[in-house]
Protein backbone atom coordinates (compact mmCIF):
# COMPACT_ATOMS: atom_id res chain seq x y z
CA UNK A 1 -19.01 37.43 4.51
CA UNK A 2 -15.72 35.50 4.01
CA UNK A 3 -16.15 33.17 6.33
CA UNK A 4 -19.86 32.30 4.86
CA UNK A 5 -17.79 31.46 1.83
CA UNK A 6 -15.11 29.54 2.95
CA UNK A 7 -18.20 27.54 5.35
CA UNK A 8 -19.70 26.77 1.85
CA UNK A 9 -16.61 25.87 -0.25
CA UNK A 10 -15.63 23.32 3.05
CA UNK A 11 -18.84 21.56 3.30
CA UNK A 12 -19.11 21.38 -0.74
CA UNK A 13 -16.12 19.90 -0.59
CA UNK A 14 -17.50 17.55 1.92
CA UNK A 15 -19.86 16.35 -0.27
CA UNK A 16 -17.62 16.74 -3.08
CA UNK A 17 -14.84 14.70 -1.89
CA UNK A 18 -17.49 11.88 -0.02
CA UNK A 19 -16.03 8.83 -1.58
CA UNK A 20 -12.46 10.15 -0.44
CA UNK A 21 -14.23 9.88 3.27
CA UNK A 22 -15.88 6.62 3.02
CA UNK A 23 -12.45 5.21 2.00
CA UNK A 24 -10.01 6.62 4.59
CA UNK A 25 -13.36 5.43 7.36
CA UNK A 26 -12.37 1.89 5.81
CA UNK A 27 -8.76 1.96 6.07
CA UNK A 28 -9.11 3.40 9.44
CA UNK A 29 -10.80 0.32 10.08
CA UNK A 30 -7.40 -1.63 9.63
CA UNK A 31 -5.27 -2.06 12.29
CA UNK A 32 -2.05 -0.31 10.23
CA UNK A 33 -4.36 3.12 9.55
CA UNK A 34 -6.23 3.20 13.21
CA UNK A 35 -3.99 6.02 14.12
CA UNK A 36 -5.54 7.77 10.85
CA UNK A 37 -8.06 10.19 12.67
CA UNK A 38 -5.16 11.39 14.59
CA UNK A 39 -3.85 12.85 11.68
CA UNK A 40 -6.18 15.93 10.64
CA UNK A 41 -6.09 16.98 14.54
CA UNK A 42 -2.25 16.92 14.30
CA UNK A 43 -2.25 18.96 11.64
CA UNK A 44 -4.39 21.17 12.81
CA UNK A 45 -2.44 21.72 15.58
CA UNK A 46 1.27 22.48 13.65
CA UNK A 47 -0.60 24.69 11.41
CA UNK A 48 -2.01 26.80 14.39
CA UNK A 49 1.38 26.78 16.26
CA UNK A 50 2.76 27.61 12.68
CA UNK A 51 0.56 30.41 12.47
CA UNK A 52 1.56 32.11 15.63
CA UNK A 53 4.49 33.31 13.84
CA UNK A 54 2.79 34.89 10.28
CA UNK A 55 1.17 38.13 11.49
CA UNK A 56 -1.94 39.62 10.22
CA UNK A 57 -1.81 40.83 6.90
CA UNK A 58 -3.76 44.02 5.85
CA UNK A 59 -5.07 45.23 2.53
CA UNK A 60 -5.33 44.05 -0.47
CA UNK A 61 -4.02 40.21 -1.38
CA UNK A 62 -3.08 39.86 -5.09
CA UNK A 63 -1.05 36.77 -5.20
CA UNK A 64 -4.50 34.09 -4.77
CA UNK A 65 -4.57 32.68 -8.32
CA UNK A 66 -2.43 29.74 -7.35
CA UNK A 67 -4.62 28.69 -4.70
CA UNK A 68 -7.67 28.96 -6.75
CA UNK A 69 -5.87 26.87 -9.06
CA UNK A 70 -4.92 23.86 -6.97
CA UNK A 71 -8.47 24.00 -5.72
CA UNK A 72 -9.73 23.35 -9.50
CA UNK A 73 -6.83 20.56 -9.78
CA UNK A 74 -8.38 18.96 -6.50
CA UNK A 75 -11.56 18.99 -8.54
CA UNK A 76 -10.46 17.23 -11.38
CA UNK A 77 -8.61 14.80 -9.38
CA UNK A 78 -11.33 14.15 -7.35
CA UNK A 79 -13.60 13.98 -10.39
CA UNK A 80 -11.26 11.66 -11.88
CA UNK A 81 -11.51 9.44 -8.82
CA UNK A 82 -15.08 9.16 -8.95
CA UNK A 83 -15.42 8.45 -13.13
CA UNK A 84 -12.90 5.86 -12.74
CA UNK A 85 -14.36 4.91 -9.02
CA UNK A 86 -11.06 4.58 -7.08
CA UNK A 87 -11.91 6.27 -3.99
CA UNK A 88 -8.25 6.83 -2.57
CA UNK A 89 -8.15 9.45 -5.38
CA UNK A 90 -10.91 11.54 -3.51
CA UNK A 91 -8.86 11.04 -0.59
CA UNK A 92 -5.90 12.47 -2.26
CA UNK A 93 -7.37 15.12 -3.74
CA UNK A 94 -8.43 16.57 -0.01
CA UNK A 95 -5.33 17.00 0.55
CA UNK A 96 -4.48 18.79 -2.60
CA UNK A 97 -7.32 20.94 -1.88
CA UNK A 98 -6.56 21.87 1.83
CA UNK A 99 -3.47 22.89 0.49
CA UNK A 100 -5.52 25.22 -2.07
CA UNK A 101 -7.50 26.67 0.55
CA UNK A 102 -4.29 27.78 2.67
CA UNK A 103 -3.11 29.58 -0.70
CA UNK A 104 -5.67 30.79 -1.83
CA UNK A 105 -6.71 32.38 1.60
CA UNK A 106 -3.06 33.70 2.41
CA UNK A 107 -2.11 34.09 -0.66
CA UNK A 108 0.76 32.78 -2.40
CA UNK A 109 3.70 34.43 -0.79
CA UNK A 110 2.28 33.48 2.72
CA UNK A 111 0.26 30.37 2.27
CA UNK A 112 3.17 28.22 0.91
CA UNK A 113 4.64 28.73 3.95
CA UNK A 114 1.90 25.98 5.39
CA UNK A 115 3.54 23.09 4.12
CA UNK A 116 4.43 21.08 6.99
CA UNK A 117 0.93 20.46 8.53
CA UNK A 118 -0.49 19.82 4.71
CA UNK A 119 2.36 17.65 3.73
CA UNK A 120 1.43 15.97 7.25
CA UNK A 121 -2.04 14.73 6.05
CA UNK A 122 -0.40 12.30 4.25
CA UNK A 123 0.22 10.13 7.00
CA UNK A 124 -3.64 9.86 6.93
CA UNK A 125 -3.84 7.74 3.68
CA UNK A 126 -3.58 4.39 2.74
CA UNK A 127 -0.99 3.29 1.12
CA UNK A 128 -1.44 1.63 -2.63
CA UNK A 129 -2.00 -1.59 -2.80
CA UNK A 130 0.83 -2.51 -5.33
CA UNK A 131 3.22 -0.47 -2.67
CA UNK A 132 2.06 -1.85 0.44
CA UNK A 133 2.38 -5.25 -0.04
CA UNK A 134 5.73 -4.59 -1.95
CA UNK A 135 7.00 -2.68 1.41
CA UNK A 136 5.32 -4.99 3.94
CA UNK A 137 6.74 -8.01 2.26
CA UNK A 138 10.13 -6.68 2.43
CA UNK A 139 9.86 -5.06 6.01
CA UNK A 140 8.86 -8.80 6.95
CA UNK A 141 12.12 -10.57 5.45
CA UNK A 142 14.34 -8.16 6.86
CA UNK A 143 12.67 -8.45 10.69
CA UNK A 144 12.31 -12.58 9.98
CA UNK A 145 16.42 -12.60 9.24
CA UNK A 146 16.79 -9.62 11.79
CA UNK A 147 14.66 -11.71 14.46
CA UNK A 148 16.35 -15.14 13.20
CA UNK A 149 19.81 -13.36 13.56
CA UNK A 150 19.55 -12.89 17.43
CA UNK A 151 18.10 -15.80 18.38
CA UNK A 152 21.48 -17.24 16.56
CA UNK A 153 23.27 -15.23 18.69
CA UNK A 154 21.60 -16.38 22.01
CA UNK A 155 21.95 -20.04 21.00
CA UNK A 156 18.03 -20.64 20.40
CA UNK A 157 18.16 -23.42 17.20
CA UNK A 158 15.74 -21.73 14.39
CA UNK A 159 15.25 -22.10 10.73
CA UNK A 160 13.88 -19.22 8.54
CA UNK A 161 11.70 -20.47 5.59
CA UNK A 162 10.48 -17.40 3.50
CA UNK A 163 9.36 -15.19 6.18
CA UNK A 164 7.92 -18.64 7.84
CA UNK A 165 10.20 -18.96 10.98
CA UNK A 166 10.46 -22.90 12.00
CA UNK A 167 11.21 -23.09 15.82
CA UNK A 168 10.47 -27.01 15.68
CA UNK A 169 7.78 -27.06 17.68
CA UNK A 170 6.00 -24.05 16.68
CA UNK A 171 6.13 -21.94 13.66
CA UNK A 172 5.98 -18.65 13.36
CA UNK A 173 3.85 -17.31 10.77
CA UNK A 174 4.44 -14.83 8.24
CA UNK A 175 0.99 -13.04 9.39
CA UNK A 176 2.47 -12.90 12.95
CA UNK A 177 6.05 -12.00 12.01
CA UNK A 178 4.66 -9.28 10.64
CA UNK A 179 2.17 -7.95 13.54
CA UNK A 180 4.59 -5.26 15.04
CA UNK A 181 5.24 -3.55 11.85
CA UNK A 182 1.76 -2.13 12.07
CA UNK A 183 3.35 0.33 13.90
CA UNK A 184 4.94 1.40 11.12
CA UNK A 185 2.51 3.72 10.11
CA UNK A 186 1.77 5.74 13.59
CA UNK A 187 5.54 6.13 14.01
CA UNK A 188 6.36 7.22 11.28
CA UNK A 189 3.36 9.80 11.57
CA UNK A 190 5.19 10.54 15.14
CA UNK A 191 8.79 11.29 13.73
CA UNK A 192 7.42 13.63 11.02
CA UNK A 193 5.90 15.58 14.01
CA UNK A 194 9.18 14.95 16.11
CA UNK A 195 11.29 16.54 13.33
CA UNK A 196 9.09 19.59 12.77
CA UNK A 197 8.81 20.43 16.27
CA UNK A 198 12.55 19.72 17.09
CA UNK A 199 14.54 23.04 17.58
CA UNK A 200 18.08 21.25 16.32
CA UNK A 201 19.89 21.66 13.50
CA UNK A 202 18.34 20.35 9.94
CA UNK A 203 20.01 17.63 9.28
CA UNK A 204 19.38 16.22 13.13
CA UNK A 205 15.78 16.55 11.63
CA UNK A 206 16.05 14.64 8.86
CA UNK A 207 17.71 11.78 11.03
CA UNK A 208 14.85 11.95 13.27
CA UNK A 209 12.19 12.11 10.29
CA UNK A 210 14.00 9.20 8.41
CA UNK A 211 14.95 6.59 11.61
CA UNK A 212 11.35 5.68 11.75
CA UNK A 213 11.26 2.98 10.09
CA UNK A 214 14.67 1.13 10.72
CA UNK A 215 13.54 1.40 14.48
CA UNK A 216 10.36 0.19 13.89
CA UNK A 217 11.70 -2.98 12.15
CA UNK A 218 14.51 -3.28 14.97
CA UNK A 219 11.92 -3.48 17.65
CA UNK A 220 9.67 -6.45 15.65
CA UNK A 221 12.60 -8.60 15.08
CA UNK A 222 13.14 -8.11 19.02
CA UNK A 223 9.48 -9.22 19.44
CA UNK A 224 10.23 -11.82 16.91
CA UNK A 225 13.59 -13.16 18.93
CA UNK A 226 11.91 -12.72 22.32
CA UNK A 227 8.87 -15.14 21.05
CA UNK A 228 11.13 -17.87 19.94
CA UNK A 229 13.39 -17.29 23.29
CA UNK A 230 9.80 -18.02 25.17
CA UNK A 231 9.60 -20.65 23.07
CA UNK A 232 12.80 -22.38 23.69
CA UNK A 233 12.85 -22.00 27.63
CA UNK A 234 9.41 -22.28 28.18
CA UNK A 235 7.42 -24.15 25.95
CA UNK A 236 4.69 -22.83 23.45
CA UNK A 237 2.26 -22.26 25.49
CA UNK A 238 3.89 -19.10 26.78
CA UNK A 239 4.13 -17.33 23.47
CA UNK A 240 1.10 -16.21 22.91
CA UNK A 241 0.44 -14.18 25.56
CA UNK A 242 3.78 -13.06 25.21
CA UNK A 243 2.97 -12.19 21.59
CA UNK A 244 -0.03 -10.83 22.38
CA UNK A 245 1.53 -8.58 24.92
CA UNK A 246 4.29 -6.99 22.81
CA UNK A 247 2.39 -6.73 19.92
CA UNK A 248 0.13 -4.15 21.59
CA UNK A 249 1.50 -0.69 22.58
CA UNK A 250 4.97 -1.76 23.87
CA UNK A 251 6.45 -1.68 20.45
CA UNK A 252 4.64 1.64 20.11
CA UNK A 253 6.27 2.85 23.37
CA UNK A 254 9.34 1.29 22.72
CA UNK A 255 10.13 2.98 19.48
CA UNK A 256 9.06 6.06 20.62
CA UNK A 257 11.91 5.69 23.38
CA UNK A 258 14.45 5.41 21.40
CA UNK A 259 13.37 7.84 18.94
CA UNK A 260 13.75 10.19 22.30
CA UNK A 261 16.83 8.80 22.75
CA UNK A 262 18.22 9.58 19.34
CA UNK A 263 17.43 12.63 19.69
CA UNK A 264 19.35 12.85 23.23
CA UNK A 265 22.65 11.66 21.57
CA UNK A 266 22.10 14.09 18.49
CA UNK A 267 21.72 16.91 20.88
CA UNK A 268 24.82 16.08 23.30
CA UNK A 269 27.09 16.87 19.64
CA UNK A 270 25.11 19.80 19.83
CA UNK A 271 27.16 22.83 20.97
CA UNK A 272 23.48 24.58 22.01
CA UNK A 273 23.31 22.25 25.20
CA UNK A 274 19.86 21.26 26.05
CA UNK A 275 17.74 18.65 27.15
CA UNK A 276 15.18 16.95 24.72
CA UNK A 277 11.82 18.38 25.73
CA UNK A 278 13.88 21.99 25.74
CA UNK A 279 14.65 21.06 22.34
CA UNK A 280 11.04 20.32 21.50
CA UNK A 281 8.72 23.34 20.82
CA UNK A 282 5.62 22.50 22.88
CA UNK A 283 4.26 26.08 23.22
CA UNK A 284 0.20 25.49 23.52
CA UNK A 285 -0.03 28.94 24.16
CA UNK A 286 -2.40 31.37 21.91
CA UNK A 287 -3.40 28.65 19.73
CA UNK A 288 -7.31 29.57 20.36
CA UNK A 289 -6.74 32.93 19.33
CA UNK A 290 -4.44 31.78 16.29
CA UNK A 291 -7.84 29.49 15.54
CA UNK A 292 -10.21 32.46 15.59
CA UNK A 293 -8.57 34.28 12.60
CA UNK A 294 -10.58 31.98 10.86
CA UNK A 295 -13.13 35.32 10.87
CA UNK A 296 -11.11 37.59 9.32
CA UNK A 297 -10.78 35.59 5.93
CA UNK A 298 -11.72 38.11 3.15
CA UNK A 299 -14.81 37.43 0.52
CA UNK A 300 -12.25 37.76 -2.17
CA UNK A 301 -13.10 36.97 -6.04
CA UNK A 302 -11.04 34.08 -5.91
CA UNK A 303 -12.30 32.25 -2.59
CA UNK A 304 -15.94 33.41 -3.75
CA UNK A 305 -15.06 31.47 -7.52
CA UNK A 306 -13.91 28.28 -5.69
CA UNK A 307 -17.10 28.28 -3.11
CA UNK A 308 -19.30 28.05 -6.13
CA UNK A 309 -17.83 25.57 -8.48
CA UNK A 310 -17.16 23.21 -5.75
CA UNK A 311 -21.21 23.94 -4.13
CA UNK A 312 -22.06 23.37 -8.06
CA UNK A 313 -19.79 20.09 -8.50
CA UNK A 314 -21.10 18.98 -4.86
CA UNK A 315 -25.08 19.35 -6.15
CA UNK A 316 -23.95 17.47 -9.57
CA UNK A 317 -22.16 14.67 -7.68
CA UNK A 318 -25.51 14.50 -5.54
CA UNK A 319 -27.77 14.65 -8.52
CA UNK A 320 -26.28 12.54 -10.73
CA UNK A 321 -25.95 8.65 -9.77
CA UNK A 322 -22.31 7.02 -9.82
CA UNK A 323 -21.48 4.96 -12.68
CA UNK A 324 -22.50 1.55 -12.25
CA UNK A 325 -19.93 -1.10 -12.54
CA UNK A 326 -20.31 -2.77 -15.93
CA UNK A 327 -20.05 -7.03 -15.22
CA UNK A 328 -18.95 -9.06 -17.87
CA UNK A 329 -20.71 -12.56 -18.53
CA UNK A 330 -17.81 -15.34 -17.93
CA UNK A 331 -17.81 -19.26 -17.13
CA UNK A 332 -16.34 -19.67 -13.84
CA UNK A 333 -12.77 -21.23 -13.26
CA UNK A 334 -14.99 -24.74 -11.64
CA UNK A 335 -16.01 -25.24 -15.24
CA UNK A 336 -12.39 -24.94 -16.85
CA UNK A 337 -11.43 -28.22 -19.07
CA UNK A 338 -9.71 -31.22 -17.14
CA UNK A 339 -8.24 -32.14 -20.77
CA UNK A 340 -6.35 -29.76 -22.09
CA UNK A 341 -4.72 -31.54 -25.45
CA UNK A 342 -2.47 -34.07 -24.20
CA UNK A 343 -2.28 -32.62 -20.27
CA UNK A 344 -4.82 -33.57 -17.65
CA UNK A 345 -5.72 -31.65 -14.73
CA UNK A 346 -5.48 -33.10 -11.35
CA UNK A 347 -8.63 -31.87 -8.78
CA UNK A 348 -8.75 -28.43 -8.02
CA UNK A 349 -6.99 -27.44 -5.25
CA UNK A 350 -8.37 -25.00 -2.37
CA UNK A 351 -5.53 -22.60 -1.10
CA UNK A 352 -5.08 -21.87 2.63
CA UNK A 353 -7.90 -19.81 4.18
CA UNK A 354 -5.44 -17.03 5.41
CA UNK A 355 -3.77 -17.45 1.70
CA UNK A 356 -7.02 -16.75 0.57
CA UNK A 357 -8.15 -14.17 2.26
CA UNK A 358 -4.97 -12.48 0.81
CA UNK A 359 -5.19 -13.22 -2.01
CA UNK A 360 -8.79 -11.71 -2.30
CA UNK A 361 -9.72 -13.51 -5.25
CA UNK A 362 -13.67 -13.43 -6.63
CA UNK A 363 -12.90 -16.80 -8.38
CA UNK A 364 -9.42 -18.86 -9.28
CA UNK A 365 -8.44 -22.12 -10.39
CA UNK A 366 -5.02 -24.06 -8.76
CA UNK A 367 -4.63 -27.55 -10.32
CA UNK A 368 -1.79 -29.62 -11.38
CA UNK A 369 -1.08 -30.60 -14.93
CA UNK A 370 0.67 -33.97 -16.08
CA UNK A 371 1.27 -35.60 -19.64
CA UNK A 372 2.01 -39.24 -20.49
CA UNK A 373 5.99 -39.06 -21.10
CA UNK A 374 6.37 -36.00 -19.31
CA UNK A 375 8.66 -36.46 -16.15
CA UNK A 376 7.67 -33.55 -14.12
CA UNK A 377 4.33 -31.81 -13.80
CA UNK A 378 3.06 -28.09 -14.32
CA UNK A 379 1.13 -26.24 -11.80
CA UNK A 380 -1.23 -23.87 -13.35
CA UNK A 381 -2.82 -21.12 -11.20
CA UNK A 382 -5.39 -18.16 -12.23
CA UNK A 383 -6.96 -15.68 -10.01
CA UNK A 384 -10.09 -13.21 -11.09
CA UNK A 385 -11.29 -9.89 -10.12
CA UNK A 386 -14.63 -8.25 -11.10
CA UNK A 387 -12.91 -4.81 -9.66
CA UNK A 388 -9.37 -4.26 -9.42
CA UNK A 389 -10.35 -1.01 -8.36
CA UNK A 390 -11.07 -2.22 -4.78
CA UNK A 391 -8.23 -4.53 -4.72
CA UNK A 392 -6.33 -6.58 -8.06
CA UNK A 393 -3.32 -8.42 -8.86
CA UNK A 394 -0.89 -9.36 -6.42
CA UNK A 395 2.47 -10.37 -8.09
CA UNK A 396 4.46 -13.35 -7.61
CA UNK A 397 7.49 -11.34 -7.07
CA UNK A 398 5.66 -10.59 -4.06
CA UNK A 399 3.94 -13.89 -2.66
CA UNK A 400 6.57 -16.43 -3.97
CA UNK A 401 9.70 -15.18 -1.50
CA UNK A 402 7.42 -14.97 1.28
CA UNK A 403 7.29 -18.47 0.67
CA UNK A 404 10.44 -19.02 1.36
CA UNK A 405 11.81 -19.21 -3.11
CA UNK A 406 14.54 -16.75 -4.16
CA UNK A 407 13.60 -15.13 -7.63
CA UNK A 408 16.48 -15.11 -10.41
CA UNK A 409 16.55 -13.39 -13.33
CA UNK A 410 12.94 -12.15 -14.07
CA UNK A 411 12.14 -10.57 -17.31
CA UNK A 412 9.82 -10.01 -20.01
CA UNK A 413 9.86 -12.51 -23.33
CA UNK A 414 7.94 -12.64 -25.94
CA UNK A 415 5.13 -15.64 -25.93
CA UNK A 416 6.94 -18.85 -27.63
CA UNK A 417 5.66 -19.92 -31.09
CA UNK A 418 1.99 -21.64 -31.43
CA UNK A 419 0.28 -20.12 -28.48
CA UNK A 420 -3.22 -19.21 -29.87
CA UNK A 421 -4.20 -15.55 -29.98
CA UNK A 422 -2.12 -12.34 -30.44
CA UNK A 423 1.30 -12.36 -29.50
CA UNK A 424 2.21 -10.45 -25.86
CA UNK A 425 4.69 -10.88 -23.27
CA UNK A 426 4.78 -12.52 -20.20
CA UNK A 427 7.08 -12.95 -17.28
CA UNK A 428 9.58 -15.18 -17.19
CA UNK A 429 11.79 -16.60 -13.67
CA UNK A 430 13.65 -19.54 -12.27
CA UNK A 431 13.26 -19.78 -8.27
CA UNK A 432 14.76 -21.31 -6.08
CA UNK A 433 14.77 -23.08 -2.13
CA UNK A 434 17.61 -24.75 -1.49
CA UNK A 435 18.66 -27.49 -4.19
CA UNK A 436 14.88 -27.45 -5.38
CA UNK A 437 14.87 -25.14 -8.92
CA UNK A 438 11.31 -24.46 -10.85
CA UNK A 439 10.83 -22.39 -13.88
CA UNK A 440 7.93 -20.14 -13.84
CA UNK A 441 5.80 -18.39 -16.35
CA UNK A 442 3.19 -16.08 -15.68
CA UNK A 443 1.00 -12.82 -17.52
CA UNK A 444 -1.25 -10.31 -16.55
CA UNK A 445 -5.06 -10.70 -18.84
CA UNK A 446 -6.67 -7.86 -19.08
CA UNK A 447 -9.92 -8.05 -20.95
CA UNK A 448 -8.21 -9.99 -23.45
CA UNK A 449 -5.02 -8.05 -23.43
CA UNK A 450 -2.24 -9.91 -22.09
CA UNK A 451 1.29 -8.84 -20.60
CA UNK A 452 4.02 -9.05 -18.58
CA UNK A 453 4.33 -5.69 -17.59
CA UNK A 454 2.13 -4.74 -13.97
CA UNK A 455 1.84 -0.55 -15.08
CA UNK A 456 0.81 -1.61 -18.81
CA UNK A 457 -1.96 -3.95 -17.27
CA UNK A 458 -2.86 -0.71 -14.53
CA UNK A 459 -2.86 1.67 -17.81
CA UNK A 460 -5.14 -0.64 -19.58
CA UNK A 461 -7.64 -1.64 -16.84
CA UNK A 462 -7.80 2.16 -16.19
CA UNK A 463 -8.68 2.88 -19.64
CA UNK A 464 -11.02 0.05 -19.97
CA UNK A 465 -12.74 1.79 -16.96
CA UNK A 466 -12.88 4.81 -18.61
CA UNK A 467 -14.43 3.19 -21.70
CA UNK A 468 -16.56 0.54 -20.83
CA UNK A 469 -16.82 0.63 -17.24
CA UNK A 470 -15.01 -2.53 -16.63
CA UNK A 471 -12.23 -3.08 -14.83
CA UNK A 472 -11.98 -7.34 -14.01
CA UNK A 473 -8.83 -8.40 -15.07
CA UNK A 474 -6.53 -11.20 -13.86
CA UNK A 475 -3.24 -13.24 -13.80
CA UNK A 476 -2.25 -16.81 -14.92
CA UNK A 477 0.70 -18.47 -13.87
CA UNK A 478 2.91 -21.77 -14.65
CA UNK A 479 5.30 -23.28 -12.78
CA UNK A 480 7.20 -26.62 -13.71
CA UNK A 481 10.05 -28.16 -11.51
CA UNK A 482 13.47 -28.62 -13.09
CA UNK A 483 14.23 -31.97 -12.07
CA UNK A 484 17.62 -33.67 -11.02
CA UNK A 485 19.71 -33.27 -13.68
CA UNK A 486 17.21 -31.90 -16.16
CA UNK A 487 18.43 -29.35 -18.16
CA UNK A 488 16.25 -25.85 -18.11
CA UNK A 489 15.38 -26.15 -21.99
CA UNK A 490 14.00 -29.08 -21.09
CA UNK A 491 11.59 -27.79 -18.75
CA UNK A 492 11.36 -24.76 -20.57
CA UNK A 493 9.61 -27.08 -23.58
CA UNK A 494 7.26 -28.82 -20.90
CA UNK A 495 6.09 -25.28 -19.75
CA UNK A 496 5.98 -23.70 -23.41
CA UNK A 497 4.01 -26.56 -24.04
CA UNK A 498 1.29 -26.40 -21.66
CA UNK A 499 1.12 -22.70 -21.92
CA UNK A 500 -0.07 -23.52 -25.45
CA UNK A 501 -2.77 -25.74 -24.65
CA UNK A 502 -3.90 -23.86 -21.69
CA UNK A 503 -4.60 -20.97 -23.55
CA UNK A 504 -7.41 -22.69 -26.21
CA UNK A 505 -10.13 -22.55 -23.50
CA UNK A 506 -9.19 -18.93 -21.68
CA UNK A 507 -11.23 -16.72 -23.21
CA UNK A 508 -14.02 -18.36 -22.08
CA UNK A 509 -13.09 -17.40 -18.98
CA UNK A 510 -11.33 -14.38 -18.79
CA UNK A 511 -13.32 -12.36 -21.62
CA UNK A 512 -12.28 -9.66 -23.98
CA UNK A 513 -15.64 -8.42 -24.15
């Protein structure tokens, strides 16, 4: 009878925990995540091996509570997810719960030992949008000056613009820099194994566990110096099926090698002296009879409690229908004012279709300001989302040094005097690219509440959502060059000044309600 109830609490949670499948099937989709269905089997298979070495434990287990009770925080997680309909919350909460179910099936004192293969399914998830492009951008500039480094050092002439590198006659893009690190992921996933299965000391594990990524990056900024190499002796039109070539499983291999050979060089300081698949515990053995304990599980209280609130929250996720996104009624950014005061708008501008696609934009609005008297111009850009819960916001911290700008001295100031509305914050920077210098302003709207501060426009979308079932929001930036000479409170007063008249017609199009 146990295993009838531990069958119905795992397919509950199957229907429980849908929208948690349906969005690691999507990222799985992605090139980065296509080692994702990997992952479960993995951990399947370090649990088993694992629990070879627990023996069979008879009579009575009293220590289940704190299973049953990560099983209810999966719930609410999971419930939480759905209510506020960001799926990667369902997919979190799986893991929570698997953990649950080792706890609460073991018990406390033996379940916890089961960390490893939970803490594994990790590797399975997406990563936040806010932290992946934070991490990819700055994996890309370190293999673009990595990869511009040693083609320096082999005499190839090269200039590194953002993460943009200029060859002369071909340029490599940011997009394609970047290629190799989707290997990232997989590696990573393969090191955590490494180190678990490695019979070393600790610490050799942690080195193994933690060299993932530098390697990773090593071997793109190879792939990036061996492309501009081809380049140089050969001409373009060897590149890209040289590109091609090592962007498929050669990295892969590659940083797999030397992962091996870490571990090699770790093991010679090793007094134990042994070679590295020794040192690797690859015992298959007994794992088939390790996997049919699954029918001595025990119908205890506990595992009986958590098959039946998760078959009742499965039937009332089936029952009742997911809350339908609320839209709000807004005039599109093509109908925003040309006149604005005493600045005109210049044409909208259409941003590069692989910008674009980035960006992921439902509607924005790029244009170019100028005033009669006013030296310099100021570019004003906006970008909307109907659901930032599928996407949002990407920062200009992020997208600006890609382009090739350093960012000095960001903060948060207040909004100067005479901008319509309530007062709020908004980010203020100078960048710069070589002797060029612009001064940037830019907010986050959401609903009608505006701010500087990224988490503060998260909290309030995510309240919103709670709310009213919105959750469109958007950003609005300014940027104005300091000319030759000029001073910055100069073109501090040209920005301040636009800002003021280019918030009269926003509401219109970024609603509060």
């Amino acid at each position: 009878m146990g295993l009838f109830w531990f069958l119905l609490a795992l397919l509950s949670a199957g229907v429980y925990f849908q929208t948690g499948v349906t969005s690691l099937a999507k990222a799985w989709a992605l090139p980065e995540y296509s080692h994702g269905p990997l992952i479960p089997l993995l951990s399947l298979f370090l649990f088993l091996r694992h629990l070879k070495r627990v023996p069979v434990r008879m009579g009575p287990v009293s220590d289940r509570g704190a299973g049953l009770a990560v099983v209810l925080l999966a719930m609410v997680l999971g419930g939480i997810g759905r209510l506020l309909q960001i799926d990667d919350f369902a997919a979190y909460a799986m893991i929570l719960w698997t953990g649950g179910m080792l706890l609460l099936s073991f018990g406390w004192r033996q379940g916890r030992q089961f960390w490893p293969p939970v803490l594994h399914l990790v590797y399975m998830l997406p990563l936040p949008g806010v932290l992946y492009y934070g991490l990819s951008t700055w994996l890309q500039w370190v293999s673009s000056n990595l990869g511009v480094w040693f083609l320096h050092q082999i005499s190839v002439p090269v200039f590194l613009d953002g993460n943009i590198i200029d060859l002369g006659v071909y340029k490599l893009q940011v997009a394609e820099a970047c290629s190799g690190l989707r290997y990232l992921f997989p590696i990573l996933s393969f090191s955590y194994i490494f180190a678990v299965l490695y019979r070393g000391p600790i610490w050799h594990k942690a080195v193994l566990l933690i060299s993932a990524a530098p390697i990773t990056v090593f071997m793109n900024s190879v792939r990036i110096a061996i492309a501009g190499a081809v380049v140089d002796r050969y001409g373009i039109e060897h590149v890209e099926g040289v590109s091609h070539f090592m962007e498929g499983w050669v990295i892969f291999v590659a940083c797999v090698a030397i992962l091996f050979g870490l571990a090699r060089v770790m093991l010679l300081l090793n007094p134990q002296r042994m070679g590295v698949v020794e040192a690797l515990d690859l015992d298959f053995d007994g794992l088939w009879a390790q996997a049919q304990r699954i029918r001595l599980i025990e119908p205890s209280r506990a595992l009986i409690v958590a098959a039946l609130v998760m078959g009742a929250g499965a039937l009332a996720w089936a029952v009742i229908p997911p809350r339908p996104m609320v839209e709000v009624a807004r005039e599109p950014f093509h109908a925003f004012p040309a006149q604005l005061g005493a600045w005109v708008a210049s044409s909208p501008q259409s941003l590069d279709p692989q910008v674009a696609k980035v960006l992921a934009a439902d509607d924005y609005h790029s244009v170019t300001l100028t005033k009669a008297g006013e030296r310099q111009p100021v570019d004003l850009f906006m970008a909307w989302y109907k659901d930032q819960m599928t996407g949002g916001t990407h920062s200009p911290t992020i997208c600006l040094p890609s382009a090739g700008w350093e960012i000095a001295g960001l903060q948060s100031v207040p909004a100067p005097e005479g901008v319509e509305g309530a007062p709020f914050t908004l980010n203020r920077t100078v960048i710069q690219k070589g002797m060029e210098r612009m001064l940037v302003y830019y907010w986050y709207d959401q609903q009608g509440v505006r701010t500087a501060s990224s988490y503060y426009a998260k909290l309030s979308m995510t309240l919103s959502k709670l709310e009213t079932g919105r959750s469109d929001g958007a950003i609005v930036r300014l940027i104005t060059p300091i000319g030759p000479g000029e001073s910055d409170s100069a073109a501090e007063a040209r920005l301040q000044d636009a800002l003021r008249a280019v918030v009269v017609p926003l509401p219109r199009f970024l609603p509060k309600s």
